[in-house]
PDB file of N, CA and C in Angstrom:
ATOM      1  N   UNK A   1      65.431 -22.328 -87.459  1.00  0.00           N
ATOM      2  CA  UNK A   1      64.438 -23.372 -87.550  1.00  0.00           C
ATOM      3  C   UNK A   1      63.659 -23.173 -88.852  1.00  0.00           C
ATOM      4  N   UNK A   2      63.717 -24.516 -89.369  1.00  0.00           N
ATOM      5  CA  UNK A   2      62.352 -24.095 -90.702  1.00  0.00           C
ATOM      6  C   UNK A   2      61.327 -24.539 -90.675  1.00  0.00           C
ATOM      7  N   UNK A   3      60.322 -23.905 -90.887  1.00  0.00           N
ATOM      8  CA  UNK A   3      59.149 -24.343 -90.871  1.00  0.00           C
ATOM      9  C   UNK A   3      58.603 -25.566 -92.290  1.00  0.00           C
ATOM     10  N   UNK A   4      58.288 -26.441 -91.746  1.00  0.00           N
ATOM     11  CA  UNK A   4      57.623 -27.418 -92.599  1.00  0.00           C
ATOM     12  C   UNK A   4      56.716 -27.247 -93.112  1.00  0.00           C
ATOM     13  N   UNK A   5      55.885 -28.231 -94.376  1.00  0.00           N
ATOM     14  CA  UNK A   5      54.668 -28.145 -94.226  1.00  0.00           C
ATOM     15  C   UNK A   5      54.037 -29.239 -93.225  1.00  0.00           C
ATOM     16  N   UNK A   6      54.906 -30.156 -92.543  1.00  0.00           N
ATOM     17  CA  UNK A   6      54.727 -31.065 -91.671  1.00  0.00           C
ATOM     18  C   UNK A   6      54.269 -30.135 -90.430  1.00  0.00           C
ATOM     19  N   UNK A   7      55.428 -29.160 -90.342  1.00  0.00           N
ATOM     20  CA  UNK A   7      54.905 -28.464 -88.977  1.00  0.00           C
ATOM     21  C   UNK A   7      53.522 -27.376 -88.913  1.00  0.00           C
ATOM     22  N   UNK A   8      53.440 -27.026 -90.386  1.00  0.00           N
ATOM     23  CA  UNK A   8      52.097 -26.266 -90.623  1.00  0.00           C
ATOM     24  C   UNK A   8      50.655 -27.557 -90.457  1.00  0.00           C
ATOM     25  N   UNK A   9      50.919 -28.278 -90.681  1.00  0.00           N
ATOM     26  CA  UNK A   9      49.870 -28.758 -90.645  1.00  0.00           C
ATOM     27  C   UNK A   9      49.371 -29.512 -89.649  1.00  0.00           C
ATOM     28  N   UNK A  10      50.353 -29.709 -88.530  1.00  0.00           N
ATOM     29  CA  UNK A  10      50.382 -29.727 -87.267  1.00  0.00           C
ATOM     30  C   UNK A  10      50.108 -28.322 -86.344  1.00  0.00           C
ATOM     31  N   UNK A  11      49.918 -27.237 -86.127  1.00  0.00           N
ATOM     32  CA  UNK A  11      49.985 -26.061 -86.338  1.00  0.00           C
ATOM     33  C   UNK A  11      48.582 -25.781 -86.749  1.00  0.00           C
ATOM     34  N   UNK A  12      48.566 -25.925 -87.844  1.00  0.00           N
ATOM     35  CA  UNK A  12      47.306 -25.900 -88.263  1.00  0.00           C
ATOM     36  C   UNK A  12      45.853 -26.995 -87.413  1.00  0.00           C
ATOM     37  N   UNK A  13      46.322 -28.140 -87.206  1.00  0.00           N
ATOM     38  CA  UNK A  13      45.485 -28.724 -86.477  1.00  0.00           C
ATOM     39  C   UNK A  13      45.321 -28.546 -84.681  1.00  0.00           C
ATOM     40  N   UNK A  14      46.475 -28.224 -84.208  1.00  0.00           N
ATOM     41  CA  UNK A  14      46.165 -27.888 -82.853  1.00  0.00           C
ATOM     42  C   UNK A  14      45.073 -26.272 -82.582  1.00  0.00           C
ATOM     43  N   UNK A  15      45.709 -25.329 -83.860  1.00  0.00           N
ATOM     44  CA  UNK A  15      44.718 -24.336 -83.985  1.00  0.00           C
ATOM     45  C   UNK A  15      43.575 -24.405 -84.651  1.00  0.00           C
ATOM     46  N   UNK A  16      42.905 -25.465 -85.158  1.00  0.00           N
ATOM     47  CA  UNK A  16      41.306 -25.487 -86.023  1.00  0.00           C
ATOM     48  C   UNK A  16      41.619 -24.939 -87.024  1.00  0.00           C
ATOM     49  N   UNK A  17      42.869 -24.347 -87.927  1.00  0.00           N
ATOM     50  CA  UNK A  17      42.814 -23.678 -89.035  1.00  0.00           C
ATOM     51  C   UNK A  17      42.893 -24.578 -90.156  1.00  0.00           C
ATOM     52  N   UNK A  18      41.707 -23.494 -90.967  1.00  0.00           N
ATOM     53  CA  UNK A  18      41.451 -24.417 -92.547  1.00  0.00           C
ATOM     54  C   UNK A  18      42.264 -23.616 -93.832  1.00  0.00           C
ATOM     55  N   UNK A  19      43.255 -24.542 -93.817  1.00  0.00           N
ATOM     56  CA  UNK A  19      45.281 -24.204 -94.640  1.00  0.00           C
ATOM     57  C   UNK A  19      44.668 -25.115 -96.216  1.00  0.00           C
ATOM     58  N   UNK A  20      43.921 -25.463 -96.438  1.00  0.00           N
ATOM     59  CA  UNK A  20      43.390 -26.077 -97.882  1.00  0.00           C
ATOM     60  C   UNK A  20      44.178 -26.013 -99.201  1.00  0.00           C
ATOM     61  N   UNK A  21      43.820 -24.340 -99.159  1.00  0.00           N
ATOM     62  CA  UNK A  21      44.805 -24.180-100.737  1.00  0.00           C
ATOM     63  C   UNK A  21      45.619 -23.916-100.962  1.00  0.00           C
ATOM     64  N   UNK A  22      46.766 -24.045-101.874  1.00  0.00           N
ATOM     65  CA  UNK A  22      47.991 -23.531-102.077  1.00  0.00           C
ATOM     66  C   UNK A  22      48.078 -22.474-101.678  1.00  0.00           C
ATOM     67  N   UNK A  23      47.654 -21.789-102.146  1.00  0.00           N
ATOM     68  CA  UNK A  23      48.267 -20.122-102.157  1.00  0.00           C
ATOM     69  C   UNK A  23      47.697 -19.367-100.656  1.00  0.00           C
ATOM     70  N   UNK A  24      47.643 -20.146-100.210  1.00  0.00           N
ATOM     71  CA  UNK A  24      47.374 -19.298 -98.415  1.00  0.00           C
ATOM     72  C   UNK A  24      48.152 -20.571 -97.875  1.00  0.00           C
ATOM     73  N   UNK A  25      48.458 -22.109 -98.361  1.00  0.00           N
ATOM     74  CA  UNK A  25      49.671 -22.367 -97.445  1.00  0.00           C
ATOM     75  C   UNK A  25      50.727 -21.647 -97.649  1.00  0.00           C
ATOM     76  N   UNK A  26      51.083 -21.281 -98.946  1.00  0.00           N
ATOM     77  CA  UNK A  26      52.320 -20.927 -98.872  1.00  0.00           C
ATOM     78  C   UNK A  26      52.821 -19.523 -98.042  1.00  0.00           C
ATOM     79  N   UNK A  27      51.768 -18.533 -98.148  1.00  0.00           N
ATOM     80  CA  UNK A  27      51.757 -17.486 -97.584  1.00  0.00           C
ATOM     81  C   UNK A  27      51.667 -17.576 -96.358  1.00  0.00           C
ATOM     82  N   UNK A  28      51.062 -18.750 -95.562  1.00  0.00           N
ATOM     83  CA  UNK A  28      51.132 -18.626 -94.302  1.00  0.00           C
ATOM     84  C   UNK A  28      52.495 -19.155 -93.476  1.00  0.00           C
ATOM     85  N   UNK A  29      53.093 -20.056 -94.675  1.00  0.00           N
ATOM     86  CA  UNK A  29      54.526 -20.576 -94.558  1.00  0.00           C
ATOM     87  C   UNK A  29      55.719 -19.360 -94.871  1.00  0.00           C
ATOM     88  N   UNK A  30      55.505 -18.611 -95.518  1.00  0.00           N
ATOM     89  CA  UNK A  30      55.984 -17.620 -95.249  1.00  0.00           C
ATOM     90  C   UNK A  30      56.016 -16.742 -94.379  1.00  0.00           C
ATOM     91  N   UNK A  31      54.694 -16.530 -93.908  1.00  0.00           N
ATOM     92  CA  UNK A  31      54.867 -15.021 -92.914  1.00  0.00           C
ATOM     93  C   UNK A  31      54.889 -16.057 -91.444  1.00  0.00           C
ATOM     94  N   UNK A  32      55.148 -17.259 -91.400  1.00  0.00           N
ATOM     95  CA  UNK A  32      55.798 -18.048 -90.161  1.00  0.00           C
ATOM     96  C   UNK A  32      57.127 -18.518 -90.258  1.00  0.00           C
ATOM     97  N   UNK A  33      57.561 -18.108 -91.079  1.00  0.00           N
ATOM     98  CA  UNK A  33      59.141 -18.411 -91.104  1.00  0.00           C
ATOM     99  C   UNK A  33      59.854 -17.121 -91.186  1.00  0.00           C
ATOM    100  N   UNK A  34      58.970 -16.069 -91.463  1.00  0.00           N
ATOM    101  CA  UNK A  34      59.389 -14.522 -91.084  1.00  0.00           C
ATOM    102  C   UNK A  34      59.325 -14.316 -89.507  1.00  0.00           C
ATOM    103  N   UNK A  35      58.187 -15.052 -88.987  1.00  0.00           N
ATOM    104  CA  UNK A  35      57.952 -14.838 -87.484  1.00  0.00           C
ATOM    105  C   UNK A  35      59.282 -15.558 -86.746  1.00  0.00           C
ATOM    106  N   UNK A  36      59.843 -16.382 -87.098  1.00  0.00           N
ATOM    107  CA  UNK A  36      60.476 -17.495 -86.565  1.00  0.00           C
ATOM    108  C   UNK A  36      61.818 -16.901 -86.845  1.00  0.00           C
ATOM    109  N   UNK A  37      62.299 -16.085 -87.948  1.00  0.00           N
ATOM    110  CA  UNK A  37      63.995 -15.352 -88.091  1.00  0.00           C
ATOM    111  C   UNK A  37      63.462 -14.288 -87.361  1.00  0.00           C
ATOM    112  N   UNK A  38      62.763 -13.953 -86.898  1.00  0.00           N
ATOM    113  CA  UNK A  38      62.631 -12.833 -85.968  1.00  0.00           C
ATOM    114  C   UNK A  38      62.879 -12.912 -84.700  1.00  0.00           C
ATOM    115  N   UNK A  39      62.054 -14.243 -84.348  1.00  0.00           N
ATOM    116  CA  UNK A  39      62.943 -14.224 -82.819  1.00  0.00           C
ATOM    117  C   UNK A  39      63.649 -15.209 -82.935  1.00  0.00           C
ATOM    118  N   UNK A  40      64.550 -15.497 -83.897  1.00  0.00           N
ATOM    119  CA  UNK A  40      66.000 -16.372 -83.893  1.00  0.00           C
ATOM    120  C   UNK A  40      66.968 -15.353 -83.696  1.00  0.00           C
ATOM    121  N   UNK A  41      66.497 -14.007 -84.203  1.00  0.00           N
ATOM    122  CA  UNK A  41      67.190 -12.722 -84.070  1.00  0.00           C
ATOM    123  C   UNK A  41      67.740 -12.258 -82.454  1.00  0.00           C
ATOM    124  N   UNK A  42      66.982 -12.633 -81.518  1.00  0.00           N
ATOM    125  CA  UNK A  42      66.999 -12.300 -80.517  1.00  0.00           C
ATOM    126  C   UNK A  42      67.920 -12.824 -79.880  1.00  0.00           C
ATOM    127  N   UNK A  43      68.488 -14.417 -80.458  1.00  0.00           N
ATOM    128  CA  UNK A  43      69.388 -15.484 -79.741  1.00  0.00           C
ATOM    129  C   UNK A  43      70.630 -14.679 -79.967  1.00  0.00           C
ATOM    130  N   UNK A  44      70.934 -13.776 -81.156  1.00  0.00           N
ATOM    131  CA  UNK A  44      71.998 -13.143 -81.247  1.00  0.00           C
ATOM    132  C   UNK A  44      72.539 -12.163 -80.419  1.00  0.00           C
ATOM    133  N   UNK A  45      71.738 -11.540 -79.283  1.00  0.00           N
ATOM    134  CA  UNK A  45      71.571 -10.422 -78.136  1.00  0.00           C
ATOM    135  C   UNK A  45      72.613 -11.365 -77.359  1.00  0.00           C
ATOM    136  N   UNK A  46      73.351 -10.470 -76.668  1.00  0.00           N
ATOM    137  CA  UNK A  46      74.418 -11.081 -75.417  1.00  0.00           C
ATOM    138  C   UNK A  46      73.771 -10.197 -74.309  1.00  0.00           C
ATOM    139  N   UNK A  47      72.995 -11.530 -73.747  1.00  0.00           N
ATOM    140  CA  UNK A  47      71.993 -11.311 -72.500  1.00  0.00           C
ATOM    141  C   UNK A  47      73.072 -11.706 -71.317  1.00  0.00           C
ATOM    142  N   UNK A  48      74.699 -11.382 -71.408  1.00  0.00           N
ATOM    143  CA  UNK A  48      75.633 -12.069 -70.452  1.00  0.00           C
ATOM    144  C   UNK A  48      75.263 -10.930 -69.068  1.00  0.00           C
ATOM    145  N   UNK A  49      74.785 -12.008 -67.481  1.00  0.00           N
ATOM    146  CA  UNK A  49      74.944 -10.245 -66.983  1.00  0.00           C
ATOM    147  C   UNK A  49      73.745  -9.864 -66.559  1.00  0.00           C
ATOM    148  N   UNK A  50      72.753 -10.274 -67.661  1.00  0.00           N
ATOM    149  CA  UNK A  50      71.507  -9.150 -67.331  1.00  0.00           C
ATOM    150  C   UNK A  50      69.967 -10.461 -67.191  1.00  0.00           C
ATOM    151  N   UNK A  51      69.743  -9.809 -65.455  1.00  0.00           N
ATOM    152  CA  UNK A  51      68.926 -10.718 -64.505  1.00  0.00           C
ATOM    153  C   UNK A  51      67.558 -10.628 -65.721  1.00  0.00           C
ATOM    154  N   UNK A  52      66.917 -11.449 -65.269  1.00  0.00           N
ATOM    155  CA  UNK A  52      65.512 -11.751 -65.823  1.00  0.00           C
ATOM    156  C   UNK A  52      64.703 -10.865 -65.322  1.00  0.00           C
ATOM    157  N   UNK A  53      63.462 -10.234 -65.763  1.00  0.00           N
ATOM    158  CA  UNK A  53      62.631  -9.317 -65.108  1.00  0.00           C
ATOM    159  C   UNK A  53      61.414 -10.245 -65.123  1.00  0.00           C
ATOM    160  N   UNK A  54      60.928  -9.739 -63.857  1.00  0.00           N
ATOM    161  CA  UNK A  54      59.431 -10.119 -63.256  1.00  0.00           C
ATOM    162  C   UNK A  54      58.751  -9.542 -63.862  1.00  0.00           C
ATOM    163  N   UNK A  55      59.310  -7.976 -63.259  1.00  0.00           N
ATOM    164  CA  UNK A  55      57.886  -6.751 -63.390  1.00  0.00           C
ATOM    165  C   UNK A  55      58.732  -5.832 -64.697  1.00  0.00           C
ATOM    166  N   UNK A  56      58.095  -4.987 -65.144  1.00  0.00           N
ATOM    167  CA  UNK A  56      59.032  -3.863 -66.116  1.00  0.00           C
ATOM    168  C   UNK A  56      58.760  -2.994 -65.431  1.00  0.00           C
ATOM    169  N   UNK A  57      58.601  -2.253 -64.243  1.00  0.00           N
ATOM    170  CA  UNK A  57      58.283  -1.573 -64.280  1.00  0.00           C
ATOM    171  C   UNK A  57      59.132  -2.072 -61.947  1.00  0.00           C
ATOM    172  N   UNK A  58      59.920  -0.613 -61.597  1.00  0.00           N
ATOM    173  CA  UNK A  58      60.130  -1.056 -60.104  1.00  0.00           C
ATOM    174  C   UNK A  58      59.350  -0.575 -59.122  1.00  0.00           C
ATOM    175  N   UNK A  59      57.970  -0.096 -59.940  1.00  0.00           N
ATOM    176  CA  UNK A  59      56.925   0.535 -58.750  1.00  0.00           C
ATOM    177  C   UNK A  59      56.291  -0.591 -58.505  1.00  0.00           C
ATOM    178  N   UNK A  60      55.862  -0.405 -57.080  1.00  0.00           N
ATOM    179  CA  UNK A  60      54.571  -1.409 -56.043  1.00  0.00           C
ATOM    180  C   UNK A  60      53.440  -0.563 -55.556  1.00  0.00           C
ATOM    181  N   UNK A  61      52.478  -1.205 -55.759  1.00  0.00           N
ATOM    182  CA  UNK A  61      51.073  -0.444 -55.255  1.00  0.00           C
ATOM    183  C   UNK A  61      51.286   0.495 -55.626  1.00  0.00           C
ATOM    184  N   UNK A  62      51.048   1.084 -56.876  1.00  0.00           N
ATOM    185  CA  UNK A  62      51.109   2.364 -57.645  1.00  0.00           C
ATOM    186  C   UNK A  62      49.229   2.999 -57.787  1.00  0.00           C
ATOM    187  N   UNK A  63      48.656   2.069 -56.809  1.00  0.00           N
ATOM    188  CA  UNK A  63      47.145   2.623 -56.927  1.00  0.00           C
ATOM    189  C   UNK A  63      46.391   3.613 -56.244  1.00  0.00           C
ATOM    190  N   UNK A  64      45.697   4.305 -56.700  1.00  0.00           N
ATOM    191  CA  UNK A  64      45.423   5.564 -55.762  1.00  0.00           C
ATOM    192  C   UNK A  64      44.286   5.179 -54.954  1.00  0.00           C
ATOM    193  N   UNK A  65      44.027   6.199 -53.316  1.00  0.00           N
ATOM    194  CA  UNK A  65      43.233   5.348 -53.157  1.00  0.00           C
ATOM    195  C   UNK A  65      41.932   5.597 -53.517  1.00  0.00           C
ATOM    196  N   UNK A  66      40.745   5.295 -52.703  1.00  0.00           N
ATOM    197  CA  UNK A  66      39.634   4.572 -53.221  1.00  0.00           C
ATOM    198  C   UNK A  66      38.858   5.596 -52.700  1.00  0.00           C
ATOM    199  N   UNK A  67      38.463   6.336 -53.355  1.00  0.00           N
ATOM    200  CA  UNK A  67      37.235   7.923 -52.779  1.00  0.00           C
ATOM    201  C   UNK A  67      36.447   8.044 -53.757  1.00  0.00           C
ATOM    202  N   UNK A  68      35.122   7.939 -52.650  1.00  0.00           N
ATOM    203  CA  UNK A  68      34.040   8.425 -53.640  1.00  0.00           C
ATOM    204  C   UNK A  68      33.396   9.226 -53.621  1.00  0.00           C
ATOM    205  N   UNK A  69      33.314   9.926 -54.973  1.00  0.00           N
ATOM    206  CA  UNK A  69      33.084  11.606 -55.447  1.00  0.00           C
ATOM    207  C   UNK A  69      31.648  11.684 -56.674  1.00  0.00           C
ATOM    208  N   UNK A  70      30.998  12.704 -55.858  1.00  0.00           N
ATOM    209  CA  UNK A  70      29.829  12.800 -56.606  1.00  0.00           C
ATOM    210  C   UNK A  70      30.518  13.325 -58.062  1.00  0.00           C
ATOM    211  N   UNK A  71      31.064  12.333 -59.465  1.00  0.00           N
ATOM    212  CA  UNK A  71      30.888  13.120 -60.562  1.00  0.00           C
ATOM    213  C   UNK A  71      30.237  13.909 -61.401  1.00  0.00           C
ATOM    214  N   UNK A  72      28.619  12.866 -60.809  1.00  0.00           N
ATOM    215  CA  UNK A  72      27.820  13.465 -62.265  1.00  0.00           C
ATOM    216  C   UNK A  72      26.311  13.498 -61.177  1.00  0.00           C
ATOM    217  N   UNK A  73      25.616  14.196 -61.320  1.00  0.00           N
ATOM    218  CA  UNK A  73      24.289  14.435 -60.727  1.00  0.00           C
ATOM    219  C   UNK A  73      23.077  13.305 -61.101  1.00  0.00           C
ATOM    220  N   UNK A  74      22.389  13.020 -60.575  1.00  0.00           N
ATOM    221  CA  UNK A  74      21.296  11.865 -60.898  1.00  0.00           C
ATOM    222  C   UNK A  74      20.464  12.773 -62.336  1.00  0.00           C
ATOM    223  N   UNK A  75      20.198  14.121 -62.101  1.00  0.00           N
ATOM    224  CA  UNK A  75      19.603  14.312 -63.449  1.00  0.00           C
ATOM    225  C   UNK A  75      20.255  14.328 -64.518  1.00  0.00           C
ATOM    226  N   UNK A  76      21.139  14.963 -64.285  1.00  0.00           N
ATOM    227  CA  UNK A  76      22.881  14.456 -65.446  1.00  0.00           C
ATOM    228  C   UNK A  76      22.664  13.429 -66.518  1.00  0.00           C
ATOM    229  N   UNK A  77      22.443  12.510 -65.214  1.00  0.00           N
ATOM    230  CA  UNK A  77      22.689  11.133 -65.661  1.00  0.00           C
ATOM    231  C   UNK A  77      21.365  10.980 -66.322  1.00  0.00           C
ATOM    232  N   UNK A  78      20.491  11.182 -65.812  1.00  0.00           N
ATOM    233  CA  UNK A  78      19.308  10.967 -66.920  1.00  0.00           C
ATOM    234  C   UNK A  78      18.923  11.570 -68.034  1.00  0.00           C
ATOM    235  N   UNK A  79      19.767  12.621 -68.149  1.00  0.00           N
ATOM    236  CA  UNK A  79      19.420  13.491 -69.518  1.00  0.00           C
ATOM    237  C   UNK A  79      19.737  12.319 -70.395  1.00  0.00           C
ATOM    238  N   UNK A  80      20.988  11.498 -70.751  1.00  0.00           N
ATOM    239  CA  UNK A  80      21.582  10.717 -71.437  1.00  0.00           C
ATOM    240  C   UNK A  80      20.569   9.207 -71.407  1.00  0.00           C
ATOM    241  N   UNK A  81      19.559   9.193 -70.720  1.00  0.00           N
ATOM    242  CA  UNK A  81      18.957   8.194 -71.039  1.00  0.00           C
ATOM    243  C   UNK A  81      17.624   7.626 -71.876  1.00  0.00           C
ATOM    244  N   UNK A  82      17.937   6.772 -73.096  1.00  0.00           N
ATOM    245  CA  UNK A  82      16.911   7.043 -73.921  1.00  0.00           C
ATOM    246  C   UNK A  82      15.336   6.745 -73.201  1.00  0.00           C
ATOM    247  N   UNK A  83      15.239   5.997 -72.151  1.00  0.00           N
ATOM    248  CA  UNK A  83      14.042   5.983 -71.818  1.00  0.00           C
ATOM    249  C   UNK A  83      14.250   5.667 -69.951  1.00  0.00           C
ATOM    250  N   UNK A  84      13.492   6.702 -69.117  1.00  0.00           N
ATOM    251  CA  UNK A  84      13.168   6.965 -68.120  1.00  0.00           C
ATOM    252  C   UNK A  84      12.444   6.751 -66.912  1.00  0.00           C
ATOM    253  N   UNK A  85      12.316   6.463 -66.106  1.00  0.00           N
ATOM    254  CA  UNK A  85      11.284   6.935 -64.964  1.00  0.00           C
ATOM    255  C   UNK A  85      11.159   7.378 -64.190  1.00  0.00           C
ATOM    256  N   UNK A  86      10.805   8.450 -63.879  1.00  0.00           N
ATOM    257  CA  UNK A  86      11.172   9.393 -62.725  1.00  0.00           C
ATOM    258  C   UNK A  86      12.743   9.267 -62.342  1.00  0.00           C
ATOM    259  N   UNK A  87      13.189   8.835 -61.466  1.00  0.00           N
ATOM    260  CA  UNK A  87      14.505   8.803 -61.094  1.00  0.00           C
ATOM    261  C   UNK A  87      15.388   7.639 -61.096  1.00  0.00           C
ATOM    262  N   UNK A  88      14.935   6.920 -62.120  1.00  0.00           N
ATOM    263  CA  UNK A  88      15.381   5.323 -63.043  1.00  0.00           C
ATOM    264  C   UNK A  88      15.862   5.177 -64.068  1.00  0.00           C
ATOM    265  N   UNK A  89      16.902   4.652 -64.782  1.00  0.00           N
ATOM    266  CA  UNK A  89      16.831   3.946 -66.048  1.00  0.00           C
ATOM    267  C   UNK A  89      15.594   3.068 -66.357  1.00  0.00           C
ATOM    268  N   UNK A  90      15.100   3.085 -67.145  1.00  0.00           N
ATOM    269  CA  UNK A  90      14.138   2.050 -67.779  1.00  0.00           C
ATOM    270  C   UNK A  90      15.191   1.169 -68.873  1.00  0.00           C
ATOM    271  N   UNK A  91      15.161  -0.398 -68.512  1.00  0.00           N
ATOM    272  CA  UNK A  91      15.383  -1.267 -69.305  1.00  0.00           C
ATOM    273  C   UNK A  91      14.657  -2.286 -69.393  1.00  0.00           C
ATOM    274  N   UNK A  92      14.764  -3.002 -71.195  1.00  0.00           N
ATOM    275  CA  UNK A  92      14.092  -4.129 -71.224  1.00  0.00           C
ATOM    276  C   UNK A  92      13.769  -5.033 -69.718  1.00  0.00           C
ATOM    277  N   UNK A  93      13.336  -5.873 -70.090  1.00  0.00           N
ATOM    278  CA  UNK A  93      13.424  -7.214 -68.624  1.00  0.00           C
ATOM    279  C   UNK A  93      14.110  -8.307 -69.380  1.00  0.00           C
ATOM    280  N   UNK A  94      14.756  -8.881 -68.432  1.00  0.00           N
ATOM    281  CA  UNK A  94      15.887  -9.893 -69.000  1.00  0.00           C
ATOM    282  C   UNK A  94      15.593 -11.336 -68.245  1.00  0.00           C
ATOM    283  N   UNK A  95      14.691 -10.907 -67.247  1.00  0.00           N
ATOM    284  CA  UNK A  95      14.483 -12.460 -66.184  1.00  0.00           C
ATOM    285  C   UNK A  95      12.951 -12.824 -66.336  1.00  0.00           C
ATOM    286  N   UNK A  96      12.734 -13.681 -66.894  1.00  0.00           N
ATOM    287  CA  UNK A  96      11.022 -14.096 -67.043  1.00  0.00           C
ATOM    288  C   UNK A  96      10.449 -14.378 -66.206  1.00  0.00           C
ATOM    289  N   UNK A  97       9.890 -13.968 -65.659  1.00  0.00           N
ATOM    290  CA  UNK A  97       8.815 -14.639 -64.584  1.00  0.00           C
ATOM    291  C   UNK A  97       8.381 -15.992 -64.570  1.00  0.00           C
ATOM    292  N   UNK A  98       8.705 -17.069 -63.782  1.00  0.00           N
ATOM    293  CA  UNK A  98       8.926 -18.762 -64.114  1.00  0.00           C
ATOM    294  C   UNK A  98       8.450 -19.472 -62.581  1.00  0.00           C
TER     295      UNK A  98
END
């Protein structure tokens, strides 16, 4: 397939891209007609035979389960905090009073 500048600029308009000057159409017409012998490359594979995959991978529910473990201690956790209160994070306020 070759890429146009008909099809770039179609391309270009379904994506919002601003293709203006020469020298970035052409470059972008290039490295899309590099993209495009690349997977024309693929049509050459003899896929005779070989099923389609869903998953890559033939594990199911590969998740561990769900336990909860004291990691880190409440003072732990507050050493790392730039500002405090007794046994709180202190953060800005984000909801105005209305």
């Amino acid at each position: 397939m070759k890429i146009t500048d008909a099809t770039l600029d179609r391309i270009a308009e379904l994506a919002r891209l601003d293709v203006g000057d020469a020298a970035s159409r052409s470059q972008l017409l290039g490295d899309m007609q590099r993209v495009i012998n690349f997977v024309e490359k693929l049509n050459e594979v003899d896929t005779t035979g070989v099923e389609p995959l869903i998953f890559m991978t033939e594990g199911s529910d590969v998740l561990r389960e769900d336990v909860a473990q004291l990691e880190i201690s409440k003072a732990e956790a507050l050493k790392n905090a730039p500002v405090k209160d007794s046994d709180y994070f202190k953060v800005p306020r984000v909801v105005d009073k209305g």
